[in-house]
Protein backbone atom coordinates (compact mmCIF):
# COMPACT_ATOMS: atom_id res chain seq x y z
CA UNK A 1 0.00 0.00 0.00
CA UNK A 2 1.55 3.29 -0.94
CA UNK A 3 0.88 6.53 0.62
CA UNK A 4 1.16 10.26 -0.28
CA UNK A 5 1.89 13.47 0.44
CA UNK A 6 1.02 17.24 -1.67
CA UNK A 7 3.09 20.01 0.33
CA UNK A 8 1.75 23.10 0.54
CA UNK A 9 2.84 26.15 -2.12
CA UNK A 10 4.10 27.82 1.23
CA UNK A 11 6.78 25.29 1.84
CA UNK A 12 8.85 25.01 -1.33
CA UNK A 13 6.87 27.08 -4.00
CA UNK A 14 5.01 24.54 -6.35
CA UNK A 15 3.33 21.51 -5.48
CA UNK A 16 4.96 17.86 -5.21
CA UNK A 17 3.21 14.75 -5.29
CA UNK A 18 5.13 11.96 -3.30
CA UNK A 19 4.53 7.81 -3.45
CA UNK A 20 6.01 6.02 -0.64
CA UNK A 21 5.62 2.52 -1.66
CA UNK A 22 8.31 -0.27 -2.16
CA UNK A 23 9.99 -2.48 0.06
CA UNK A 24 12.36 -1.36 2.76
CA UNK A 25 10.64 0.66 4.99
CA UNK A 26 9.31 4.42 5.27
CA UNK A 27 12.88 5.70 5.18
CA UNK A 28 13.68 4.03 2.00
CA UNK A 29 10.16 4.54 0.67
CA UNK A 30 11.08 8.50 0.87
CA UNK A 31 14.95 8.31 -0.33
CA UNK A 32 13.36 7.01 -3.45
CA UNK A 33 10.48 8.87 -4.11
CA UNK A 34 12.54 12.18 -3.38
CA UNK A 35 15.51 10.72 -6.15
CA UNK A 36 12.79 10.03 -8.49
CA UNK A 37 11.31 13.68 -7.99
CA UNK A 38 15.04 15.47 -8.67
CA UNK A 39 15.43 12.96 -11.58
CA UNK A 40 11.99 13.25 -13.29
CA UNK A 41 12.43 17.13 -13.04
CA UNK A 42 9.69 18.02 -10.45
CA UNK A 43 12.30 19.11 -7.78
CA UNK A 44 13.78 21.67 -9.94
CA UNK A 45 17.74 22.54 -9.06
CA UNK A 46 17.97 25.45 -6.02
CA UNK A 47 14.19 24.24 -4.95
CA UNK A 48 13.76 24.27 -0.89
CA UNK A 49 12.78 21.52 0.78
CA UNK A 50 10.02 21.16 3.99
CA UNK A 51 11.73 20.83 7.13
CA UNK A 52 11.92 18.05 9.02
CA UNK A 53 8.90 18.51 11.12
CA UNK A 54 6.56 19.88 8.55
CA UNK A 55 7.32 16.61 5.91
CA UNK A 56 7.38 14.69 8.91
CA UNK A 57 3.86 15.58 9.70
CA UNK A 58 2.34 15.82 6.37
CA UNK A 59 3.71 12.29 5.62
CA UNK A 60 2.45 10.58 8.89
CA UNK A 61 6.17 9.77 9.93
CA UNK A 62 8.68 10.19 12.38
CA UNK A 63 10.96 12.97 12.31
CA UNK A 64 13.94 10.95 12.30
CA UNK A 65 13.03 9.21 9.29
CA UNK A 66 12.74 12.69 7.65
CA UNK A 67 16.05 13.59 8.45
CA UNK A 68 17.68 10.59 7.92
CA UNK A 69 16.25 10.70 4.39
CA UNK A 70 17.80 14.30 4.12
CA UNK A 71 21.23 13.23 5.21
CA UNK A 72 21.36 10.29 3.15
CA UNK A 73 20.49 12.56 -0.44
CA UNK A 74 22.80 15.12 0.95
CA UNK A 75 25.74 12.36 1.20
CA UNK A 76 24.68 10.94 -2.48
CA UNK A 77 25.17 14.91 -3.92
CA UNK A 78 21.32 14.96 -4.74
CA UNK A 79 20.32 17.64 -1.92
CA UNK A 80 22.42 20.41 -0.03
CA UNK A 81 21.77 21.55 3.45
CA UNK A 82 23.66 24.80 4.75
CA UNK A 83 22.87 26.51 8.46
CA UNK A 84 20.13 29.02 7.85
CA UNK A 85 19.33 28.63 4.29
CA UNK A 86 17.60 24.83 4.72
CA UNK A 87 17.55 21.59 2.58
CA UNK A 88 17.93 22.20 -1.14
CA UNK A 89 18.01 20.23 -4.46
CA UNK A 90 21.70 21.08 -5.28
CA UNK A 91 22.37 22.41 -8.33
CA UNK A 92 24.25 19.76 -10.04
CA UNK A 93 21.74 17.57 -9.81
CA UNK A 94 19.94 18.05 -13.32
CA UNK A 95 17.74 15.55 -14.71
CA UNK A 96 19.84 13.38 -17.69
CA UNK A 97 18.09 13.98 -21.06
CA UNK A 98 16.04 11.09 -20.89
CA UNK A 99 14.69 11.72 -17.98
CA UNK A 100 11.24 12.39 -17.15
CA UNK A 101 10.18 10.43 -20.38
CA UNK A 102 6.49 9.18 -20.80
CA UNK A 103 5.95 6.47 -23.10
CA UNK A 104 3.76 7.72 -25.96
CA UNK A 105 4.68 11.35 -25.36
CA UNK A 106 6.56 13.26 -27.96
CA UNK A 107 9.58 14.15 -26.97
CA UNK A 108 10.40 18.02 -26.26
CA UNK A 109 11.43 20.21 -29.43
CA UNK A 110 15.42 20.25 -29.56
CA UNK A 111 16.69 23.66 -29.04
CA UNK A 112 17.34 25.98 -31.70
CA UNK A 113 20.06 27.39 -33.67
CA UNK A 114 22.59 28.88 -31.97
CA UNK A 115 22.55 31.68 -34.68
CA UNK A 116 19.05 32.56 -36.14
CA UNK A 117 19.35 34.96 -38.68
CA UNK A 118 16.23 34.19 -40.62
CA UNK A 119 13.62 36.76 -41.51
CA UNK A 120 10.08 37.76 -40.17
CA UNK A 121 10.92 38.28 -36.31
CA UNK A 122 11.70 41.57 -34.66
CA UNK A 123 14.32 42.05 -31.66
CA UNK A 124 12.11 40.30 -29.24
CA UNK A 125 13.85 42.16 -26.46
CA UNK A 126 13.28 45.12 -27.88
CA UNK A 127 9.39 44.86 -26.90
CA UNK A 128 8.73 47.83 -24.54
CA UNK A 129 7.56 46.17 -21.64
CA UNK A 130 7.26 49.46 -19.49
CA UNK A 131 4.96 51.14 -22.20
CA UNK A 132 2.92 48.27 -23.08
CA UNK A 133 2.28 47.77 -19.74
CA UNK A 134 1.17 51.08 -18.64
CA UNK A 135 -1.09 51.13 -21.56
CA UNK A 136 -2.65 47.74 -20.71
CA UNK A 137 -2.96 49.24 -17.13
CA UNK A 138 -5.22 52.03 -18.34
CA UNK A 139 -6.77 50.36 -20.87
CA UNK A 140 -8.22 47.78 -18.24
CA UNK A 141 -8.85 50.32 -15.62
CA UNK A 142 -10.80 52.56 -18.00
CA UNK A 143 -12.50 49.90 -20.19
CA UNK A 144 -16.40 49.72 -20.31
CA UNK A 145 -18.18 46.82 -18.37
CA UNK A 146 -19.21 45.97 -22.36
CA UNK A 147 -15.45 45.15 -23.31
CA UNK A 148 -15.77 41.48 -21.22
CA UNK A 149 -18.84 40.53 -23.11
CA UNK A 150 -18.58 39.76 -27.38
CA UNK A 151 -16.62 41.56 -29.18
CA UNK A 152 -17.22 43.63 -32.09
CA UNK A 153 -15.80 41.81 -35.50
CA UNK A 154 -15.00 45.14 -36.72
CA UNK A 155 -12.52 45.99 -33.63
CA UNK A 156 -13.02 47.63 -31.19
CA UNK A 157 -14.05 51.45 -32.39
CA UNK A 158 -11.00 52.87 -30.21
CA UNK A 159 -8.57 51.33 -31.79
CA UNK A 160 -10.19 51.74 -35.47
CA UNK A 161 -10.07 55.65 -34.52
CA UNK A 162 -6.02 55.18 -33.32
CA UNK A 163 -5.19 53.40 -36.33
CA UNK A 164 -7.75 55.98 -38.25
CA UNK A 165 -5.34 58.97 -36.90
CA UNK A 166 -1.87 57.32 -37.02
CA UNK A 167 -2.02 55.23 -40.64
CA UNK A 168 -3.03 58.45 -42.80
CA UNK A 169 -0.11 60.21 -41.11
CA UNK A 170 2.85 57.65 -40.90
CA UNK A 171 1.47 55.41 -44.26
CA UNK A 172 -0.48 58.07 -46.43
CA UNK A 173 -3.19 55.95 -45.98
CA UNK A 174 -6.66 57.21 -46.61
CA UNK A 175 -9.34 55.78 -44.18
CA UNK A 176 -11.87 56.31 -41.43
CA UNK A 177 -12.62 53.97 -38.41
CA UNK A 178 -15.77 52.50 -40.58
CA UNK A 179 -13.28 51.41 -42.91
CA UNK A 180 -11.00 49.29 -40.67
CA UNK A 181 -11.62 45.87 -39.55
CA UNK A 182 -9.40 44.36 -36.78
CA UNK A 183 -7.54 41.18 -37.42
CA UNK A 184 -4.81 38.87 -36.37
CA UNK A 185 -1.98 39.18 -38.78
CA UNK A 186 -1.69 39.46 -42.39
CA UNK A 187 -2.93 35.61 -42.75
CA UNK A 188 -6.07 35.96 -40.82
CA UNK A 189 -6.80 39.28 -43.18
CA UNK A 190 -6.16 36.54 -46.32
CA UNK A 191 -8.26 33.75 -44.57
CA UNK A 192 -10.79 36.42 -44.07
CA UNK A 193 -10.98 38.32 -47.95
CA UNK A 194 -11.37 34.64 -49.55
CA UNK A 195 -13.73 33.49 -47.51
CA UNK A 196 -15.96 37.15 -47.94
CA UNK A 197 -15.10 36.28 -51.84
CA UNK A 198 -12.85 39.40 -52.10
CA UNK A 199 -10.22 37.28 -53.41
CA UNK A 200 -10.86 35.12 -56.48
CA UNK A 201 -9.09 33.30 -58.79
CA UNK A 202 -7.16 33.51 -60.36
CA UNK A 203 -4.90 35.99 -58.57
CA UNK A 204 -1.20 37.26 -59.50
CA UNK A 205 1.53 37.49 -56.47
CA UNK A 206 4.90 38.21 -56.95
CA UNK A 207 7.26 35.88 -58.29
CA UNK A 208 9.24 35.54 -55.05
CA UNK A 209 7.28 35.84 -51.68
CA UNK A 210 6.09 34.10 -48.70
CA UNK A 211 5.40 30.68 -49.82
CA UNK A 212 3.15 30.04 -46.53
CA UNK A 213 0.43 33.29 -48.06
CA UNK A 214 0.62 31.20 -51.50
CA UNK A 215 -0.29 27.82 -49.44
CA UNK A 216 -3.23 29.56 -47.76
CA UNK A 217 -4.49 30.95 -51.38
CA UNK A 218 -3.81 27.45 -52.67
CA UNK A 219 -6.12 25.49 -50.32
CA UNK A 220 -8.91 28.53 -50.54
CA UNK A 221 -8.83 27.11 -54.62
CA UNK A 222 -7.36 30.43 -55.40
CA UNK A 223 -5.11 29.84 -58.16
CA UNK A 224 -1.96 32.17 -57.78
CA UNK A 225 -0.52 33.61 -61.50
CA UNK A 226 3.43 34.74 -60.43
CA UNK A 227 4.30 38.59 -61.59
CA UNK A 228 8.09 38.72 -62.91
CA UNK A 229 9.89 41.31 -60.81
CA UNK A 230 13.01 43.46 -61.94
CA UNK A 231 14.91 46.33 -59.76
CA UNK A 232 11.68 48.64 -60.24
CA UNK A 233 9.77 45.73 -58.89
CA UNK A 234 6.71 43.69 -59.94
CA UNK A 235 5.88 44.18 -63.86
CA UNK A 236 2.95 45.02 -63.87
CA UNK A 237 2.59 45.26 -67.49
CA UNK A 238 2.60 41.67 -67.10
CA UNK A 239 -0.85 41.57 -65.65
CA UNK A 240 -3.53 40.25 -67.71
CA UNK A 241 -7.13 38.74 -67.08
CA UNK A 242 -6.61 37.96 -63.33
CA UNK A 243 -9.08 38.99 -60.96
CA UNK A 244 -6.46 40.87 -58.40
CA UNK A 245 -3.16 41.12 -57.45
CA UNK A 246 -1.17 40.69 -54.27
CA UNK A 247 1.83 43.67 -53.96
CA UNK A 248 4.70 44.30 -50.96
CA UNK A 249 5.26 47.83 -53.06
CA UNK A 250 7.12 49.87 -49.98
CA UNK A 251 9.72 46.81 -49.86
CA UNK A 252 9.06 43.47 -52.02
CA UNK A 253 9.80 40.21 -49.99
CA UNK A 254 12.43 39.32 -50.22
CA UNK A 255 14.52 40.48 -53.34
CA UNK A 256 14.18 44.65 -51.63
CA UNK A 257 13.21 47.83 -53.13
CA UNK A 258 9.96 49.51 -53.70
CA UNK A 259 7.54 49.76 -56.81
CA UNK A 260 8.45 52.61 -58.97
CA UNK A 261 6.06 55.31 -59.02
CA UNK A 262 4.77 54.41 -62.70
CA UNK A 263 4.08 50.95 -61.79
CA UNK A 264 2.12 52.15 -58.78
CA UNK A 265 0.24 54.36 -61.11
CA UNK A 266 -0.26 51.71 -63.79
CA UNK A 267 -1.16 49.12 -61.45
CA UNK A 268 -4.32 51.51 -59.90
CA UNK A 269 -4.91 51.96 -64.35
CA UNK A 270 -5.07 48.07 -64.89
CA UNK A 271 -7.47 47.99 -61.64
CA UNK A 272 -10.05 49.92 -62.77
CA UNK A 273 -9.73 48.78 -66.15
CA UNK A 274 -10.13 45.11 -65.21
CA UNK A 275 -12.53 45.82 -62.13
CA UNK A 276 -9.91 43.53 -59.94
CA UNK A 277 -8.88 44.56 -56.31
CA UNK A 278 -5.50 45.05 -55.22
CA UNK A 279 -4.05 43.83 -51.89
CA UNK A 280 -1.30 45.51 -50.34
CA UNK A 281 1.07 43.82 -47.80
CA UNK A 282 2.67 46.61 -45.68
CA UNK A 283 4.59 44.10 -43.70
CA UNK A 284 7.19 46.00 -42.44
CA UNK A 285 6.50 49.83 -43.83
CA UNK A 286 7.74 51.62 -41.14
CA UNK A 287 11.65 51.25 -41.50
CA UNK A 288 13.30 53.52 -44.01
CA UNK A 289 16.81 53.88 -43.98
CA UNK A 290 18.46 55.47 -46.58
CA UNK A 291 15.43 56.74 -48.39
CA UNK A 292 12.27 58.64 -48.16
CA UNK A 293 9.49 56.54 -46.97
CA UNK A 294 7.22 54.82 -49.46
CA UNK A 295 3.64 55.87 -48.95
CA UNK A 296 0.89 53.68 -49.44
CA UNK A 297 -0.44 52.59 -52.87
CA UNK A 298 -3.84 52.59 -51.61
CA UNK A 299 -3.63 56.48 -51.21
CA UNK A 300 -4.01 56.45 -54.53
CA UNK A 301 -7.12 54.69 -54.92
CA UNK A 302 -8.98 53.48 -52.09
CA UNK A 303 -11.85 52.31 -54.04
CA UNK A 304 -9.44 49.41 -55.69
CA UNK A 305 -6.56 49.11 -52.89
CA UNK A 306 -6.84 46.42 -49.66
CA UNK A 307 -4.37 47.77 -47.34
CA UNK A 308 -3.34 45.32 -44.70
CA UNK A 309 -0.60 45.74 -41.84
CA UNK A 310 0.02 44.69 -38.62
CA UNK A 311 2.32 45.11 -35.43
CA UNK A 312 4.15 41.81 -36.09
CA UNK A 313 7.31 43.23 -37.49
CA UNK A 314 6.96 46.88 -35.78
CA UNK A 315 5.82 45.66 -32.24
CA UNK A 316 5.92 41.54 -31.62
CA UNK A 317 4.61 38.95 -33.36
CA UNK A 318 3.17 37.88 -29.88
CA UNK A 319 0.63 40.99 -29.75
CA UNK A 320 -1.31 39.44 -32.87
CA UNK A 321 -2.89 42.62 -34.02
CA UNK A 322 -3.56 43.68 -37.52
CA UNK A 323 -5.73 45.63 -39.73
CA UNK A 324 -7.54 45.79 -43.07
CA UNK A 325 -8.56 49.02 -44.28
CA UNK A 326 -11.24 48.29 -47.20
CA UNK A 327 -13.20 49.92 -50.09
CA UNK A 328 -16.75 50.21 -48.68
CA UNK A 329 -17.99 47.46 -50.80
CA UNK A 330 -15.78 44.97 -49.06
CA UNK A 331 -16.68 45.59 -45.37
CA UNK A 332 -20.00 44.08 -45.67
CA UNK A 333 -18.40 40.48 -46.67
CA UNK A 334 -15.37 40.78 -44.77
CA UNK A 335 -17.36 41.34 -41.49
CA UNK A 336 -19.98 38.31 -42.71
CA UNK A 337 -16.73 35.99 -43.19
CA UNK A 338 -15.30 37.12 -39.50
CA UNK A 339 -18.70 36.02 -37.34
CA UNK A 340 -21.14 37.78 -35.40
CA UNK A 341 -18.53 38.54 -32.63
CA UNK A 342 -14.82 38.21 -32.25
CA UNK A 343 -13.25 35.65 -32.11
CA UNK A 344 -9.12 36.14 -33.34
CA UNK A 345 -8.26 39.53 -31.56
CA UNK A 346 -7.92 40.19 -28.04
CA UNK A 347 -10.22 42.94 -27.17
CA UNK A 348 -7.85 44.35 -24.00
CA UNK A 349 -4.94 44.24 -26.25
CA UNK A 350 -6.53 46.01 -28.76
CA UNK A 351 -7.30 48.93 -26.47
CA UNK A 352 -3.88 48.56 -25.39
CA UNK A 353 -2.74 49.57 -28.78
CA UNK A 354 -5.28 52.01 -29.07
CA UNK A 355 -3.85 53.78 -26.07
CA UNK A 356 -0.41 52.92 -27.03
CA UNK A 357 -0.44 54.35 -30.33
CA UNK A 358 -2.99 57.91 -29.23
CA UNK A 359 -0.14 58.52 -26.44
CA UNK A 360 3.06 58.57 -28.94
CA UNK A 361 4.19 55.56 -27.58
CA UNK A 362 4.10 53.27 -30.67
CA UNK A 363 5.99 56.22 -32.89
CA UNK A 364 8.55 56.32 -30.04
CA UNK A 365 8.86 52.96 -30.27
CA UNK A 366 9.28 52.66 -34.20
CA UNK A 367 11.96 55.53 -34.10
CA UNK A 368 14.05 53.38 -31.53
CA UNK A 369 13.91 50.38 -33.30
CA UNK A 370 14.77 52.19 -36.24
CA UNK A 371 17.61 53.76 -35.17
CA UNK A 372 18.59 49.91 -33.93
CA UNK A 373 17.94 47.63 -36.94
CA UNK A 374 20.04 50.90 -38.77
CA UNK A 375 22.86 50.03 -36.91
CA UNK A 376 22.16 46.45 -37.19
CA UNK A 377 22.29 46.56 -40.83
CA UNK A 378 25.46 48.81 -41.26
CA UNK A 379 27.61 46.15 -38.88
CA UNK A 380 26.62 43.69 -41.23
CA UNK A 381 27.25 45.49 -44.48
CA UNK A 382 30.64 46.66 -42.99
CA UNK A 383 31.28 42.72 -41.84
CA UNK A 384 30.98 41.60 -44.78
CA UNK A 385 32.79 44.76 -46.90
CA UNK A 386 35.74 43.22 -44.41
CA UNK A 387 35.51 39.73 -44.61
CA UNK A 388 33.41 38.33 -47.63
CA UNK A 389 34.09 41.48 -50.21
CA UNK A 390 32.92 39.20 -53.01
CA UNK A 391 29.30 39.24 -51.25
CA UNK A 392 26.92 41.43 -53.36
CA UNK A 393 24.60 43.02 -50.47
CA UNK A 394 20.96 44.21 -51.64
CA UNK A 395 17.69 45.16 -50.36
CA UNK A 396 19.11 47.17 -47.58
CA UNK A 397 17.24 50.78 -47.64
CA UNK A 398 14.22 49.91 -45.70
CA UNK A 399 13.16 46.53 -43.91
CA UNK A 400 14.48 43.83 -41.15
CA UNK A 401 16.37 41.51 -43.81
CA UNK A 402 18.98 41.51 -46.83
CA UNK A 403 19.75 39.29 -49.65
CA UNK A 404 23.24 38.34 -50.21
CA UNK A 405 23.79 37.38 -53.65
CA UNK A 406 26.29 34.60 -54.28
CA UNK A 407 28.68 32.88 -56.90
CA UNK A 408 26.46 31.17 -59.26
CA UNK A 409 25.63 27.16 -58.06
CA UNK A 410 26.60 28.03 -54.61
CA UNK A 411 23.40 28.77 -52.63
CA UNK A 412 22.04 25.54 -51.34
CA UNK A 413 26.24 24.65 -50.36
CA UNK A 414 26.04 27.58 -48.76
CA UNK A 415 22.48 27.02 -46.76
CA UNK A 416 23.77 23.80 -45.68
CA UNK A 417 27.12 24.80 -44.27
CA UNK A 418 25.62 27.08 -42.28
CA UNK A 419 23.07 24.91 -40.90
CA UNK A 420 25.82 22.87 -39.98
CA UNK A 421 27.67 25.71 -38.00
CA UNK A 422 24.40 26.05 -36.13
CA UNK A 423 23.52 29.24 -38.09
CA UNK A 424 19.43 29.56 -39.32
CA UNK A 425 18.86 31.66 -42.65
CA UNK A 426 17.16 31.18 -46.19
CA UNK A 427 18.02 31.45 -49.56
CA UNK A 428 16.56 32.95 -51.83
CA UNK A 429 15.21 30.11 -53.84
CA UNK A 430 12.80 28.78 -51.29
CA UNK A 431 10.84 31.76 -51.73
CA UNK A 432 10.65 31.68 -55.55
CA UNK A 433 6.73 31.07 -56.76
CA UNK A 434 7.30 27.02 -58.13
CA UNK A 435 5.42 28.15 -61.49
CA UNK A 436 7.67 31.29 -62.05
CA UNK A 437 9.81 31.53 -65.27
CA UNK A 438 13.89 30.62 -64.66
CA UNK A 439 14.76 34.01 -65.76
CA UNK A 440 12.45 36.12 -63.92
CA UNK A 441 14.64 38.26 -61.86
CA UNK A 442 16.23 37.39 -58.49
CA UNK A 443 17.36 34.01 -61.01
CA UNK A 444 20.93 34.43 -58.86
CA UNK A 445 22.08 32.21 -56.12
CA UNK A 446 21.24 34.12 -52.60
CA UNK A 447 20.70 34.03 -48.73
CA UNK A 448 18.08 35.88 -47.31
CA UNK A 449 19.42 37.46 -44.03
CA UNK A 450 17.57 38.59 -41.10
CA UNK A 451 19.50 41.25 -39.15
CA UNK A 452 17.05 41.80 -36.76
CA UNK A 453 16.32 38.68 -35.43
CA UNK A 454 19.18 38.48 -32.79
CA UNK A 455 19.60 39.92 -29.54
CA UNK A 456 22.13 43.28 -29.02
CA UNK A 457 24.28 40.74 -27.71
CA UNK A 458 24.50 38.07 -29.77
CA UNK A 459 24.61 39.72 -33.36
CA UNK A 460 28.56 40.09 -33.02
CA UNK A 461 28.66 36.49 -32.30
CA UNK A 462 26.21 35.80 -35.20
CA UNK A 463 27.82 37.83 -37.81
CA UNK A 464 31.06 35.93 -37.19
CA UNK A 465 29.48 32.74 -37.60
CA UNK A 466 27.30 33.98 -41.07
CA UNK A 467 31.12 35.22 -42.44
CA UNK A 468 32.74 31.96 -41.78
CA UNK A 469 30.16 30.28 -44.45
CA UNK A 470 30.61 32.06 -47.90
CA UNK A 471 32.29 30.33 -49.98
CA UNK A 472 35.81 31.58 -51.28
CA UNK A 473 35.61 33.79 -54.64
């Protein structure tokens, strides 16, 4: 018959669950249990133990077996005990690997790279904790008793009339609050316009771009048509008889650089001509370097133009906030396809944001990180200038990432040596549309960098490691 014991959280922090049951007596019956406990993980290193007494009591035993336990685990290295400061789980005494195992389980994710320099993820410890959480403060303190029932699908009107203010200024976006509907990120705002039949096929997307956004299209049975690009970006007098078009035109993943100013215009022209809807990714439009920023396309036309951003890239992708603004003919459908309330969007963080961005914190925010991922990307331009002069560096006015164009046959070499050296990037081929034409730019050997990823201090440590893989010239 085996007995237990739960401690108390006041005792050593988190609860334990003890079986003493075996042969050998209550002494052994706790030596073992307590092992297994350090072993399997649940006594975590630097963890307190009960004292004597308490365990003693809790466990139905005598005191002396208690501490005879102790003493024994303290002999065998598996517990400390120090006047004043109590029994401990010393600190040496980490589970092995295989420890803790349940058959049938899956086994915990290995750890990552020890270099990730792939795009799509901000400075995680950039996020302004202090900020956010003064604005989350108020929002919660001053938020109507209405906020904890169902939310609106169109977002909560506070935020609509922050975003309202701020895009028209910062984007050159042309909107009003009745115009906006709150989302989750750039994929919920696709998931959302083909199932309110804004999107149909078939629909042209850049030759080179995120191939998860072409899955999504894929499995709606919206047939993507790939757009050639060339250093003024998408041709758009390539378009034809498709229905719409999917643009990055402030910075075109991945291959860099913005639409010229004729293409934006003819792009609106083929629009109304064709009657088709154009969706425009601002994924990352607020970082401009060494140009003027790139206003919005949908300034231009707000009839024909989907504009869609989000604080993924600006803010964290773990505040999953984004927006559509939409011609008035497309809110009806969109809102249909969302639900009757919502369902994606946290309403408290959304009148976080809303507070956020009316009290100047979010443009405080976007100039510091600015300023950063500037320095971020002239260390690694310099780096390489230094140590891999051969390495063609593009795409570096505006964004989070660069592509580094390579000798020709050397990019998947290259990918896989630094995999090997623990170092996590992309070339440019797996982002190439699998129906585009060979010659239809970006047809050069490249890795797409992320220089934003990485912490302050690891980036040295990172660009040392990306160096050591180019090949030799």
């Amino acid at each position: 018959m085996s007995e237990s014991w739960v401690n108390s959280a006041e005792r050593i922090g988190a609860d334990l669950h003890l079986e003493l049951s075996g042969p050998g007596g209550r002494r052994a019956a706790l030596i073992h249990a307590l092992r297994d406990a350090v072993r399997g993980g649940r006594l975590a290193p630097g963890t307190r133990l009960p004292p004597y007494r308490s365990l003693a009591a809790d466990l139905g035993v005598a005191r002396n077996t208690v501490a005879d336990a102790y003493a024994e685990l303290v002999a065998e290295g598996w517990l400390t005990a120090r006047q004043g400061s109590g029994t401990r789980v010393a600190e040496r005494a980490e589970p092995p690997r295989h420890a803790g195992k349940v058959p049938g389980k899956t086994p915990p994710r290995a750890r990552g790279p020890r270099h990730n320099l792939r795009q799509g993820t901000p400075d995680v410890s950039g996020f302004p904790r202090g900020e956010w959480l003064a604005s989350y403060r108020r929002a919660l303190q001053q938020a109507p008793n209405e906020v904890f029932g169902p939310g609106d699908p169109a977002g909560r009107v506070e935020l609509r009339e922050a975003l309202a203010e701020y895009l028209p200024r910062a984007r050159g976006v042309r909107c009003d609050p009745d115009r906006i509907v709150i989302c989750s990120g750039f994929a919920h705002a696709l998931r959302l316009l083909f199932e309110g039949r804004v999107l149909r096929s078939p629909l042209a997307v850049e030759a080179y771009g995120l191939p998860f956004h072409r899955e999504l299209l894929t499995r709606a049975g919206v047939r993507t048509v790939p757009l050639p690009l060339d250093e003024d970006g998408a041709r758009i007098d390539r378009l034809g008889r498709e229905r719409g078009v999917l643009l990055t035109p402030a910075h075109q993943f991945p291959t860099g650089g913005p639409l010229h100013a004729a293409r934006r215009a003819a792009v609106i022209d083929w629009a109304r001509a064709r009657d088709a809807v154009i969706v425009e990714d601002d994924y990352d439009g607020e970082f401009r370097y060494d140009r003027k920023p790139v206003g919005a396309v949908q300034g231009l036309d707000p009839e024909r133009v989907i504009f869609v951003g989000s604080v993924s890239k600006s803010l964290s992708p773990a505040v999953r906030l984004g927006w559509m603004v939409l011609p008035e003919r497309y809110v009806e459908g969109v809102l249909a396809a969302k639900g009757e309330r919502e369902a994606w969007a946290s309403v408290l963080d959304q009148l976080s944001l809303a507070d956020f961005i009316a009290r100047g914190s979010y443009d405080r925010h976007v100039r510091r990180m600015r300023q950063r991922y500037r320095g971020r990307r002239d260390r690694l331009v310099a780096a390489l200038a230094e140590r891999a002069p051969h390495i063609e560096v593009t795409g570096v006015a505006a964004g989070l990432h660069a592509v580094l164009r390579l000798p020709p046959g050397t990019e998947a070499a290259t990918v896989a040596r630094a995999e090997r050296a623990g170092v996590a990037l992309d070339g440019l081929a797996a982002f190439r549309h699998p129906g585009a034409a060979e010659p239809a730019v970006a047809a050069y050997d490249g890795l797409v960098v992320g220089y934003a990823t990485p912490s302050e201090h690891a980036y040295a440590v990172a660009l040392d490691a990306l160096c050591a893989t180019f090949p030799d010239p």
